[in-house]
PDB file of N, CA and C in Angstrom:
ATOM      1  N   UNK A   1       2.760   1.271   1.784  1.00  0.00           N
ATOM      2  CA  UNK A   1       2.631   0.155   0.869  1.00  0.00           C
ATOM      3  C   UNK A   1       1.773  -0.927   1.500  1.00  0.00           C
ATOM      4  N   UNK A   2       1.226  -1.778   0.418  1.00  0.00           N
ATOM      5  CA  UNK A   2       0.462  -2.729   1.493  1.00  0.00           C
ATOM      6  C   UNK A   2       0.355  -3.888  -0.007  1.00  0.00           C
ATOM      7  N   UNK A   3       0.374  -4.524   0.573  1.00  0.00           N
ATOM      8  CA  UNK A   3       0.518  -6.329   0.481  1.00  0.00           C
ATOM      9  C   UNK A   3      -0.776  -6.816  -0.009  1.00  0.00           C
ATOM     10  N   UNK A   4      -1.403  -7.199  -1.306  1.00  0.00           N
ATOM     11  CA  UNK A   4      -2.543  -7.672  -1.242  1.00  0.00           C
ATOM     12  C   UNK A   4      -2.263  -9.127  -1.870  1.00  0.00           C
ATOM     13  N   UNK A   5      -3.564 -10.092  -1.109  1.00  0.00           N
ATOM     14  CA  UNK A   5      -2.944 -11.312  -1.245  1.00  0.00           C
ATOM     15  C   UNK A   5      -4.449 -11.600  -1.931  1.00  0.00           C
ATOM     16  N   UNK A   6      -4.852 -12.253  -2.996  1.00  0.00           N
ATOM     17  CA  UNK A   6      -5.932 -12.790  -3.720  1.00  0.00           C
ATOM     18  C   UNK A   6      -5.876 -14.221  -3.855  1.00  0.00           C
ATOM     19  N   UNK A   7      -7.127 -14.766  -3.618  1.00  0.00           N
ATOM     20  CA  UNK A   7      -6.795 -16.383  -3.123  1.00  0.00           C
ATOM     21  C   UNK A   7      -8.343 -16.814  -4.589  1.00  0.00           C
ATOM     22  N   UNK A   8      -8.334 -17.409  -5.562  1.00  0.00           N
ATOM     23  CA  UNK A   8      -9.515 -17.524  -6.359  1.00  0.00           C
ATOM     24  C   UNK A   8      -9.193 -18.751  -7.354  1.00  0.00           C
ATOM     25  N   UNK A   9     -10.764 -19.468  -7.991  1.00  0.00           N
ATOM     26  CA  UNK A   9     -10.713 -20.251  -8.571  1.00  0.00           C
ATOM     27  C   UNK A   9     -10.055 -19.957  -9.901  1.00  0.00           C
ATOM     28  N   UNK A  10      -9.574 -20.641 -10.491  1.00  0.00           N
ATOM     29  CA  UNK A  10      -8.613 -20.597 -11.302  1.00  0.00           C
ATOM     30  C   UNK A  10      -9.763 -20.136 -13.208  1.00  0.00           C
ATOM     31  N   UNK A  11     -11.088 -20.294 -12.784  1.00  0.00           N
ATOM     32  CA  UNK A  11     -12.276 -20.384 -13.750  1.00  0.00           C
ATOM     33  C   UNK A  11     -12.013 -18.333 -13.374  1.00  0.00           C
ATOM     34  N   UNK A  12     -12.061 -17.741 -12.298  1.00  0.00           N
ATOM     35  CA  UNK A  12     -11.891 -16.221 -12.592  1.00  0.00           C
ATOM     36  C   UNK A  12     -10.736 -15.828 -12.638  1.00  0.00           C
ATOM     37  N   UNK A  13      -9.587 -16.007 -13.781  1.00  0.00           N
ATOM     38  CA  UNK A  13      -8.158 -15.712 -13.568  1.00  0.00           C
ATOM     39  C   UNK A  13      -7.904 -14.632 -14.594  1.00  0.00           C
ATOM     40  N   UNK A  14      -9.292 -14.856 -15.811  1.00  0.00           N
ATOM     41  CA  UNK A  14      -9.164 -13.840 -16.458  1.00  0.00           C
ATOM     42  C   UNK A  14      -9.847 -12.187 -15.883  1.00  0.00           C
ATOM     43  N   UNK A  15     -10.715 -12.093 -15.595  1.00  0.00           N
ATOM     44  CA  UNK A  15     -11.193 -11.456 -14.636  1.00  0.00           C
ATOM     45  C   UNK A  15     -10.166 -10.683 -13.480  1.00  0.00           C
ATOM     46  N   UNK A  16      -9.774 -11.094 -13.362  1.00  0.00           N
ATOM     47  CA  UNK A  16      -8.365 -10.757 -11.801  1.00  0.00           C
ATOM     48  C   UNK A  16      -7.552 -10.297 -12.707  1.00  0.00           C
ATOM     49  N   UNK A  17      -6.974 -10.824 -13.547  1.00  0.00           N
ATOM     50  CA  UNK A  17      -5.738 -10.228 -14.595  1.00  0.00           C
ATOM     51  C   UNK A  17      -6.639  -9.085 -14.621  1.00  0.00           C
ATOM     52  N   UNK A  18      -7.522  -8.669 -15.559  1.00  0.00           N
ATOM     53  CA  UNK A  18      -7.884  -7.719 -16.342  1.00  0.00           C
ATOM     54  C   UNK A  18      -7.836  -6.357 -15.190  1.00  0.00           C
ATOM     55  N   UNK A  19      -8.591  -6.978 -13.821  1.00  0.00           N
ATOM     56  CA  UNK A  19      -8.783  -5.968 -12.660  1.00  0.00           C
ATOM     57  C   UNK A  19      -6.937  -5.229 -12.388  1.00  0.00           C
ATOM     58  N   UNK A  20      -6.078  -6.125 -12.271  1.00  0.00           N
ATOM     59  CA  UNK A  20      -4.795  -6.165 -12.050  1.00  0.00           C
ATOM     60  C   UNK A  20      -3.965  -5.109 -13.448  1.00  0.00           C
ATOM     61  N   UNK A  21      -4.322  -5.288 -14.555  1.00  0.00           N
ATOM     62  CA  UNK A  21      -4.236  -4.293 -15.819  1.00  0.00           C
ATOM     63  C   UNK A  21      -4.483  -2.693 -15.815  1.00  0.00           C
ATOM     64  N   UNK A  22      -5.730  -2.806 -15.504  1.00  0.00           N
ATOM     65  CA  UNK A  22      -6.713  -1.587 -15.294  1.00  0.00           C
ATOM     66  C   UNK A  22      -5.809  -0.423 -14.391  1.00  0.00           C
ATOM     67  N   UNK A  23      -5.828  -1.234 -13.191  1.00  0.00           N
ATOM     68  CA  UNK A  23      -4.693  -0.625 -12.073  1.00  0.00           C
ATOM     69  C   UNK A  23      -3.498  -0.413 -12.229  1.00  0.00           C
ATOM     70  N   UNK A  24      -3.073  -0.834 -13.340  1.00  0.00           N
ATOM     71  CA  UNK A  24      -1.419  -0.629 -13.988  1.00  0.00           C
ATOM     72  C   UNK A  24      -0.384  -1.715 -13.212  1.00  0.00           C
ATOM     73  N   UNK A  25      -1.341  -2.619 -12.233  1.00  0.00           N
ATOM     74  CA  UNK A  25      -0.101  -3.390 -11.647  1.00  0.00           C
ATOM     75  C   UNK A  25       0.554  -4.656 -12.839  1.00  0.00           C
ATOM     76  N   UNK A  26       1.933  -4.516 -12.495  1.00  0.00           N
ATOM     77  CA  UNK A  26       2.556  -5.410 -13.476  1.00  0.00           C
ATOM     78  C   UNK A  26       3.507  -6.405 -13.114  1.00  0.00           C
ATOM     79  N   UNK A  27       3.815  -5.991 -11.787  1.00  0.00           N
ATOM     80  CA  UNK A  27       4.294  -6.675 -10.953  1.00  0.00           C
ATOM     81  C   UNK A  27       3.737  -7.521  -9.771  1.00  0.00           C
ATOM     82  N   UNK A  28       3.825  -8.919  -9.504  1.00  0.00           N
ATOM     83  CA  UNK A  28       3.131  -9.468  -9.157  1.00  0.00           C
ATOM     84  C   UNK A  28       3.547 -11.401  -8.635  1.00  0.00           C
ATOM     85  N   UNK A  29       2.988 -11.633  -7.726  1.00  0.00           N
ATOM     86  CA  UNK A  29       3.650 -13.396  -7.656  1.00  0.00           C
ATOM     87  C   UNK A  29       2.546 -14.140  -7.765  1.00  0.00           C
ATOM     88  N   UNK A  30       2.206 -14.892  -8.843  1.00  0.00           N
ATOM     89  CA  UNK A  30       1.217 -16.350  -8.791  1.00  0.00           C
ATOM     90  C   UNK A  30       1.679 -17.620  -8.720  1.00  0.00           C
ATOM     91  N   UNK A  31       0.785 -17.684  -7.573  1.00  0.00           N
ATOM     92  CA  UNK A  31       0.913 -19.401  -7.602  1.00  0.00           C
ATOM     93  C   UNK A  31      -0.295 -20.364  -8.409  1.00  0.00           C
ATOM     94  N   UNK A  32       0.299 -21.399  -9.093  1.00  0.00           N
ATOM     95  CA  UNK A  32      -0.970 -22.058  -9.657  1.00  0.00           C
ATOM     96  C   UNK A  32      -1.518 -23.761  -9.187  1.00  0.00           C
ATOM     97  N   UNK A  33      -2.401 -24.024  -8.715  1.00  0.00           N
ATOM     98  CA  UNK A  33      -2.748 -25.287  -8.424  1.00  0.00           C
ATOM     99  C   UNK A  33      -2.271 -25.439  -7.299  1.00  0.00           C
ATOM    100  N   UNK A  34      -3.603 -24.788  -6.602  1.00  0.00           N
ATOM    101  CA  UNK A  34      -3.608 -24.393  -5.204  1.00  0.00           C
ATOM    102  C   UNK A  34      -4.650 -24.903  -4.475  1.00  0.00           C
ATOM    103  N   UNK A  35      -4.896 -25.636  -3.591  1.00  0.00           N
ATOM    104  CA  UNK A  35      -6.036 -26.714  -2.748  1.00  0.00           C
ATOM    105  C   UNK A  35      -6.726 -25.818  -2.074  1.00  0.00           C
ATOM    106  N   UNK A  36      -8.018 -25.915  -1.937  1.00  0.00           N
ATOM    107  CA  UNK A  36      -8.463 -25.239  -0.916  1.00  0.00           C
ATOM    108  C   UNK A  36     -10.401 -25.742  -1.415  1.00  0.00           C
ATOM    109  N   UNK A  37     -10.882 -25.070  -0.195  1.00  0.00           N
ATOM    110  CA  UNK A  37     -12.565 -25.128   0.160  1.00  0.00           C
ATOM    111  C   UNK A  37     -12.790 -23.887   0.781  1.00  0.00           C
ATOM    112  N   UNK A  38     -14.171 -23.149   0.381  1.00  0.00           N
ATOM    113  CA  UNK A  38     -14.640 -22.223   0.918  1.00  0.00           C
ATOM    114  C   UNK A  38     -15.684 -22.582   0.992  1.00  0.00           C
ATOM    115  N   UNK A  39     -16.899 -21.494   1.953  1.00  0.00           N
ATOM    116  CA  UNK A  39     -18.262 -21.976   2.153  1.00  0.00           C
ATOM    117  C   UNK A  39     -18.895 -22.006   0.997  1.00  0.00           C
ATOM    118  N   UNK A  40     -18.885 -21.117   0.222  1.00  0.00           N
ATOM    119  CA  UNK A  40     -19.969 -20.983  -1.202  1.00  0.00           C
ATOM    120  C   UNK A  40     -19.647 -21.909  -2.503  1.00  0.00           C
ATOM    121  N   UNK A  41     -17.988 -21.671  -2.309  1.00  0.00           N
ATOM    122  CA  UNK A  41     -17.356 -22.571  -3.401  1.00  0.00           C
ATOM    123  C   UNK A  41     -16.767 -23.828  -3.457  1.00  0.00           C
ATOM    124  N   UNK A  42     -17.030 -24.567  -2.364  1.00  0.00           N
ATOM    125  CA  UNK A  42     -16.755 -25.798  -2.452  1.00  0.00           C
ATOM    126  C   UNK A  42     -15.548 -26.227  -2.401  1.00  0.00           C
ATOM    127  N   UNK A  43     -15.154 -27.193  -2.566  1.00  0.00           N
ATOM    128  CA  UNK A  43     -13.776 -27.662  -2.729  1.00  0.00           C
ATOM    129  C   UNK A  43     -13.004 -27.456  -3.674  1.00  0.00           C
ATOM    130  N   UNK A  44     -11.971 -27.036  -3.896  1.00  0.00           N
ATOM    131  CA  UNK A  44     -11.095 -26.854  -5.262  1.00  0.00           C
ATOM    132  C   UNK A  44     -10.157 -28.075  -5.092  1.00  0.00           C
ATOM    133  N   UNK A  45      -9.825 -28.755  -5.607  1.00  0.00           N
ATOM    134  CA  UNK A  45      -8.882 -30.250  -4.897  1.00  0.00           C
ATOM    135  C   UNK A  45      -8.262 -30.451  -6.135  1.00  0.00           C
ATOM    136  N   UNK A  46      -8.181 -30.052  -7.262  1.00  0.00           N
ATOM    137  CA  UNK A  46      -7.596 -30.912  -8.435  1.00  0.00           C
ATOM    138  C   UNK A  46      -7.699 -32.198  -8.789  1.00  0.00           C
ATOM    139  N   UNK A  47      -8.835 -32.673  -8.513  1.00  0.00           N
ATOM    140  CA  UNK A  47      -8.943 -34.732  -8.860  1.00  0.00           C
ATOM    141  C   UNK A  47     -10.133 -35.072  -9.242  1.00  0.00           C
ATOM    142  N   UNK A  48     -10.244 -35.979  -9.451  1.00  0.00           N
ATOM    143  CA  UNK A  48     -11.611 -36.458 -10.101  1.00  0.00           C
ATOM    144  C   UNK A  48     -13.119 -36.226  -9.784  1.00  0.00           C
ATOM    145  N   UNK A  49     -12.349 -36.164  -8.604  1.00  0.00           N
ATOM    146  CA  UNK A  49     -14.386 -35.668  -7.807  1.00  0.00           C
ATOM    147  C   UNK A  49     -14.110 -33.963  -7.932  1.00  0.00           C
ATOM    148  N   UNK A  50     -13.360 -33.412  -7.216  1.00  0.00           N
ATOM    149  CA  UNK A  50     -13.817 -31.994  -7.245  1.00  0.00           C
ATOM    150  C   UNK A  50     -12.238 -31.345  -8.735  1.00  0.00           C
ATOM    151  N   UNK A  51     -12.636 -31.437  -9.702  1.00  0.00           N
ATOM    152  CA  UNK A  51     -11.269 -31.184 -10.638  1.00  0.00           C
ATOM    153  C   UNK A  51     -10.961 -29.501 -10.764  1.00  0.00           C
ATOM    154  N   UNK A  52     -11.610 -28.367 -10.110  1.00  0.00           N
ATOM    155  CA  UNK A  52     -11.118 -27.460 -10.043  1.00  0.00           C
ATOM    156  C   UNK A  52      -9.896 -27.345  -9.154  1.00  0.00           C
ATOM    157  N   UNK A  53      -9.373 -26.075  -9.517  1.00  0.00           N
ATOM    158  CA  UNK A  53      -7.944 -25.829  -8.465  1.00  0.00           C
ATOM    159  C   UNK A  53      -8.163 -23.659  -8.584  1.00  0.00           C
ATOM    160  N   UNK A  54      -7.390 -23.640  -7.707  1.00  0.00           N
ATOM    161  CA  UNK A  54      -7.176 -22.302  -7.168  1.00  0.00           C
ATOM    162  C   UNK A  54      -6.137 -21.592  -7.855  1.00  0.00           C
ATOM    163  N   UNK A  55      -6.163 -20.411  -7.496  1.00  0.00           N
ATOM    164  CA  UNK A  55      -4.361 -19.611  -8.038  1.00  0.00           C
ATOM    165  C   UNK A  55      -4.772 -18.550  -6.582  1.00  0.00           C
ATOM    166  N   UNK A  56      -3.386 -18.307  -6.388  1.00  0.00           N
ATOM    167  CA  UNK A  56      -3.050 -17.007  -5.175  1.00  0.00           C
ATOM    168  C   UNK A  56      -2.701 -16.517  -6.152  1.00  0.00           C
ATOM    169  N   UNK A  57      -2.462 -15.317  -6.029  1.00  0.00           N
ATOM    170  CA  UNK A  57      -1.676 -13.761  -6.317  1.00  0.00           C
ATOM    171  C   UNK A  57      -1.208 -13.035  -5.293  1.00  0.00           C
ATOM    172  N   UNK A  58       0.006 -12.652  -5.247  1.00  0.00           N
ATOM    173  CA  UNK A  58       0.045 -11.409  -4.382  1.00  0.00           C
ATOM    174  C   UNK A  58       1.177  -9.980  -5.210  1.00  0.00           C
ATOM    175  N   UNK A  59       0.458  -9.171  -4.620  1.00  0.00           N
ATOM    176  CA  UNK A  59       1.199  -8.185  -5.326  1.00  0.00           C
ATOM    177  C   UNK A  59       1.403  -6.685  -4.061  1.00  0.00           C
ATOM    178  N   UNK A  60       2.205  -6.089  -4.220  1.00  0.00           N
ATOM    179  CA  UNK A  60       2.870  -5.373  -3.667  1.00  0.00           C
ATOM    180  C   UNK A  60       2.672  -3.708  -3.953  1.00  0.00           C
ATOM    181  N   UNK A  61       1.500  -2.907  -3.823  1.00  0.00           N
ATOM    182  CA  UNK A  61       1.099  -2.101  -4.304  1.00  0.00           C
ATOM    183  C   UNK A  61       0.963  -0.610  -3.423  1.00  0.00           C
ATOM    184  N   UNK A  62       0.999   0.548  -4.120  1.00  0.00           N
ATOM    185  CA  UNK A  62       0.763   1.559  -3.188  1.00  0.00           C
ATOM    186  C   UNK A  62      -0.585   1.542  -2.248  1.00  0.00           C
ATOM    187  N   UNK A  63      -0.734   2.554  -1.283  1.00  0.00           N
ATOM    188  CA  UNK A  63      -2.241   2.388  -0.142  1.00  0.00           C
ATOM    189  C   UNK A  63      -3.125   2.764  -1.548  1.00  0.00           C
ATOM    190  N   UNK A  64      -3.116   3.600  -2.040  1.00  0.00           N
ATOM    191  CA  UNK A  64      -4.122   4.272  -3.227  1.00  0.00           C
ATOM    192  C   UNK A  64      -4.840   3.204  -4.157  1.00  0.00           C
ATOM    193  N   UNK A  65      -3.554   1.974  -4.546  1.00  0.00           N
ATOM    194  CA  UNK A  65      -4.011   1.136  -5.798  1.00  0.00           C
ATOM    195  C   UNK A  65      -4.352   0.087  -4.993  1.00  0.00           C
ATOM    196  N   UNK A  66      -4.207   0.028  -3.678  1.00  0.00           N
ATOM    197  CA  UNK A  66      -4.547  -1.479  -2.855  1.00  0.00           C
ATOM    198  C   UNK A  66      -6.013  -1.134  -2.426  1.00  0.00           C
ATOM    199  N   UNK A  67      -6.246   0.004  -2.569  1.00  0.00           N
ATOM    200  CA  UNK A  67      -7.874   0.506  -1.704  1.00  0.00           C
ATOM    201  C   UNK A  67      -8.769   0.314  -3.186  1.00  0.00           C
ATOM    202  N   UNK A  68      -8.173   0.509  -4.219  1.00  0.00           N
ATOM    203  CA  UNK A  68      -9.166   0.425  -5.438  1.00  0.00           C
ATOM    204  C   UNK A  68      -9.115  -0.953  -5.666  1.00  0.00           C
ATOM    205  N   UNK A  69      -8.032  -1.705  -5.799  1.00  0.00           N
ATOM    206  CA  UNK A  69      -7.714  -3.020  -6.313  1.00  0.00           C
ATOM    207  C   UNK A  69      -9.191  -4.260  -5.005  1.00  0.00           C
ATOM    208  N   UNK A  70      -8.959  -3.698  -3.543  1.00  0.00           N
ATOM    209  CA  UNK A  70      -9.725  -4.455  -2.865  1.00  0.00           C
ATOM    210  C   UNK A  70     -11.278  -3.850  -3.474  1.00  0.00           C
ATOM    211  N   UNK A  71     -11.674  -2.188  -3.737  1.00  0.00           N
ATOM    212  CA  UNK A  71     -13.089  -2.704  -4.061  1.00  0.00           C
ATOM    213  C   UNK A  71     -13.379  -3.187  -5.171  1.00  0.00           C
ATOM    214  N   UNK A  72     -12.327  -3.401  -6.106  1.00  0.00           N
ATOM    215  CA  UNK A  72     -12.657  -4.048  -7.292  1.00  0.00           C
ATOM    216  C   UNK A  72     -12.759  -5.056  -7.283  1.00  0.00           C
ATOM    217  N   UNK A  73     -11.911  -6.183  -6.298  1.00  0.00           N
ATOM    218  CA  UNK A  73     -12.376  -7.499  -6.125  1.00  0.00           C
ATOM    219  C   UNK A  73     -13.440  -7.958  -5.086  1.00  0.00           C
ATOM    220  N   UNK A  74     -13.856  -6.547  -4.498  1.00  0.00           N
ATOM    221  CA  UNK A  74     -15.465  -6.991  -3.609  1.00  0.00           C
ATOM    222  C   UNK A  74     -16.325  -6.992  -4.811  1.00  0.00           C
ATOM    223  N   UNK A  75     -16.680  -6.312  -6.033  1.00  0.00           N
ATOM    224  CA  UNK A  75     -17.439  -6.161  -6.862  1.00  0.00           C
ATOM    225  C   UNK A  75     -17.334  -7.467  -7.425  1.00  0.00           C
ATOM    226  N   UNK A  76     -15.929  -8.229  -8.073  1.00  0.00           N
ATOM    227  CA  UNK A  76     -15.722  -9.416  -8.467  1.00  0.00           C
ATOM    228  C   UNK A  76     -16.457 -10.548  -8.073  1.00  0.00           C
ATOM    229  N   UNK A  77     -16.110 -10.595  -6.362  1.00  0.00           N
ATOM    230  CA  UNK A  77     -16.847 -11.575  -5.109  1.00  0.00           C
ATOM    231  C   UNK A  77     -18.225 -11.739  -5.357  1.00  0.00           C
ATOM    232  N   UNK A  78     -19.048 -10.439  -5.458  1.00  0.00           N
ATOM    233  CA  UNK A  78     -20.342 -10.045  -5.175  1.00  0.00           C
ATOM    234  C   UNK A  78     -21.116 -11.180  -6.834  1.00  0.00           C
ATOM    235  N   UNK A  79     -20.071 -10.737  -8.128  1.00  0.00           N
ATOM    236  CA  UNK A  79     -20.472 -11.114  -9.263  1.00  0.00           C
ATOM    237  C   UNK A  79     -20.289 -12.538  -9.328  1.00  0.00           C
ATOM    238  N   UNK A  80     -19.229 -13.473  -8.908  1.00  0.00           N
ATOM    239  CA  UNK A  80     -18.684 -14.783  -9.227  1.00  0.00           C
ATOM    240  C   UNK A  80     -18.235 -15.322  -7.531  1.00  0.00           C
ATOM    241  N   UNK A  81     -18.855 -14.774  -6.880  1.00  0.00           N
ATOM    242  CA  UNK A  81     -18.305 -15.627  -5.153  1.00  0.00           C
ATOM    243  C   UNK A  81     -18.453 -16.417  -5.233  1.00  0.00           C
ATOM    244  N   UNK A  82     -19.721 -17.357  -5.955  1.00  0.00           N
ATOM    245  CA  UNK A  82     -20.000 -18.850  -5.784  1.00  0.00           C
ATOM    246  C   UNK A  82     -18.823 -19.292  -6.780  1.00  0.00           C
ATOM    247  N   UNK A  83     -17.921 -18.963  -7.509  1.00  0.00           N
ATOM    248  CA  UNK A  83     -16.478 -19.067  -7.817  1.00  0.00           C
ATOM    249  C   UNK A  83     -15.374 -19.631  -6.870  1.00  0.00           C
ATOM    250  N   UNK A  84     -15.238 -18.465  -5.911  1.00  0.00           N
ATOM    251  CA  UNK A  84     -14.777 -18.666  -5.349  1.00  0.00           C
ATOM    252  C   UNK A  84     -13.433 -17.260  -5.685  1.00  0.00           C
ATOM    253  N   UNK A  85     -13.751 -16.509  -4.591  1.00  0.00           N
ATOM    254  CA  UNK A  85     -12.472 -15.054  -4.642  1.00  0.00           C
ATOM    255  C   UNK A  85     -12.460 -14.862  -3.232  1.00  0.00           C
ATOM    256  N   UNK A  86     -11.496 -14.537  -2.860  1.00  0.00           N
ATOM    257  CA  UNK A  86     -11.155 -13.983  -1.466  1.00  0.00           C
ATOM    258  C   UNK A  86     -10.003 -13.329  -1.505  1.00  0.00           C
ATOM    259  N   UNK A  87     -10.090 -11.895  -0.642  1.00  0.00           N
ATOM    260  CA  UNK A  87      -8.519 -11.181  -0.804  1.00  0.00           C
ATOM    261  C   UNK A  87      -8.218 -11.084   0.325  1.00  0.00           C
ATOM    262  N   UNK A  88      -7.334 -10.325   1.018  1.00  0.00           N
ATOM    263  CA  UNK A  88      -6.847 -10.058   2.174  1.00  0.00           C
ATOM    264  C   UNK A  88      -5.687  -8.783   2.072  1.00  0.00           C
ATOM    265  N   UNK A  89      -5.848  -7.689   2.609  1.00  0.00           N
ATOM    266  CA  UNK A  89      -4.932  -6.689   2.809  1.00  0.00           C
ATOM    267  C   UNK A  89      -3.808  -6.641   3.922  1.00  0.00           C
ATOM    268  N   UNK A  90      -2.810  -6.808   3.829  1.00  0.00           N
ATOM    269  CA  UNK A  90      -1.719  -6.660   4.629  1.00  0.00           C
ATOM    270  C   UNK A  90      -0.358  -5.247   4.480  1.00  0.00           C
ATOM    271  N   UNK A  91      -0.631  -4.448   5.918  1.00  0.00           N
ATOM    272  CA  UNK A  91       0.899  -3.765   5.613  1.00  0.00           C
ATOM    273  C   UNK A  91       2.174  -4.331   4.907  1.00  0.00           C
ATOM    274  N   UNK A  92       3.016  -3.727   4.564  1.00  0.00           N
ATOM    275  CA  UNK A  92       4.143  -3.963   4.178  1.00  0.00           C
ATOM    276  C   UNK A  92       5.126  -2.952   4.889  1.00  0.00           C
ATOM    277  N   UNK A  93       5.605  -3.319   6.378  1.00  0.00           N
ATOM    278  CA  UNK A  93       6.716  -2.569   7.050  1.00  0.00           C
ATOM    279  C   UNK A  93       7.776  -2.165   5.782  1.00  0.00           C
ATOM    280  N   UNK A  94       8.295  -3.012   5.082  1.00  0.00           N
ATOM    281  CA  UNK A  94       9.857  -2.833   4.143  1.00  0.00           C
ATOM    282  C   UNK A  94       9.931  -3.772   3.091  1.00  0.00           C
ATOM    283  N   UNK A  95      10.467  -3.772   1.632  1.00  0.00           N
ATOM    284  CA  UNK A  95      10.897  -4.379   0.706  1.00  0.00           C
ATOM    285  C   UNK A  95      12.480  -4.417   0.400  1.00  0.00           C
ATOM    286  N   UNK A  96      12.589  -5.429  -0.423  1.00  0.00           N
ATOM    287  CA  UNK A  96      14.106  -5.138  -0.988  1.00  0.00           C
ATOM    288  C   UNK A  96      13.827  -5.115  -2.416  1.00  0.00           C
TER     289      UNK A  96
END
């Protein structure tokens, strides 16, 4: 099992859902209105000067759907990076 954690502007959320569909995942944790800066995408801050904001996702998926799910969001990156997407793959030793 492995742990994928998606960190993106809240402008590609439809996009990420749809990728997240496709793959049959249905299970899943979002967070919404989330701070952050990347190099391409700037600041996400929620306020008057920079009024975008972020969402995480993480979801909890087999090795099979976490290896498709990451090149589907390199393709995402490649299309909308100046967006702002970033994922990260992590084992998952155990669940409850």
């Amino acid at each position: 099992m492995k742990l994928v954690w998606i960190a993106y502007n809240e402008a590609v959320d439809e996009e990420v859902a749809e990728k997240l569909t496709s793959l049959g995942i249905a299970s899943y944790t979002k967070w919404t209105g989330v701070l952050g800066a990347g190099r391409t995408s700037g600041p996400h801050l929620l306020s008057h000067v920079w009024p975008k904001g972020n969402y995480v996702l993480a979801a909890v998926v087999s090795d099979e759907v976490a290896a498709t799910l990451m090149d589907a969001l390199r393709d995402l990156r490649k299309k909308s990076g100046h967006e702002g997407v970033k994922a990260f793959l992590m084992k998952v030793e155990d669940q409850t």
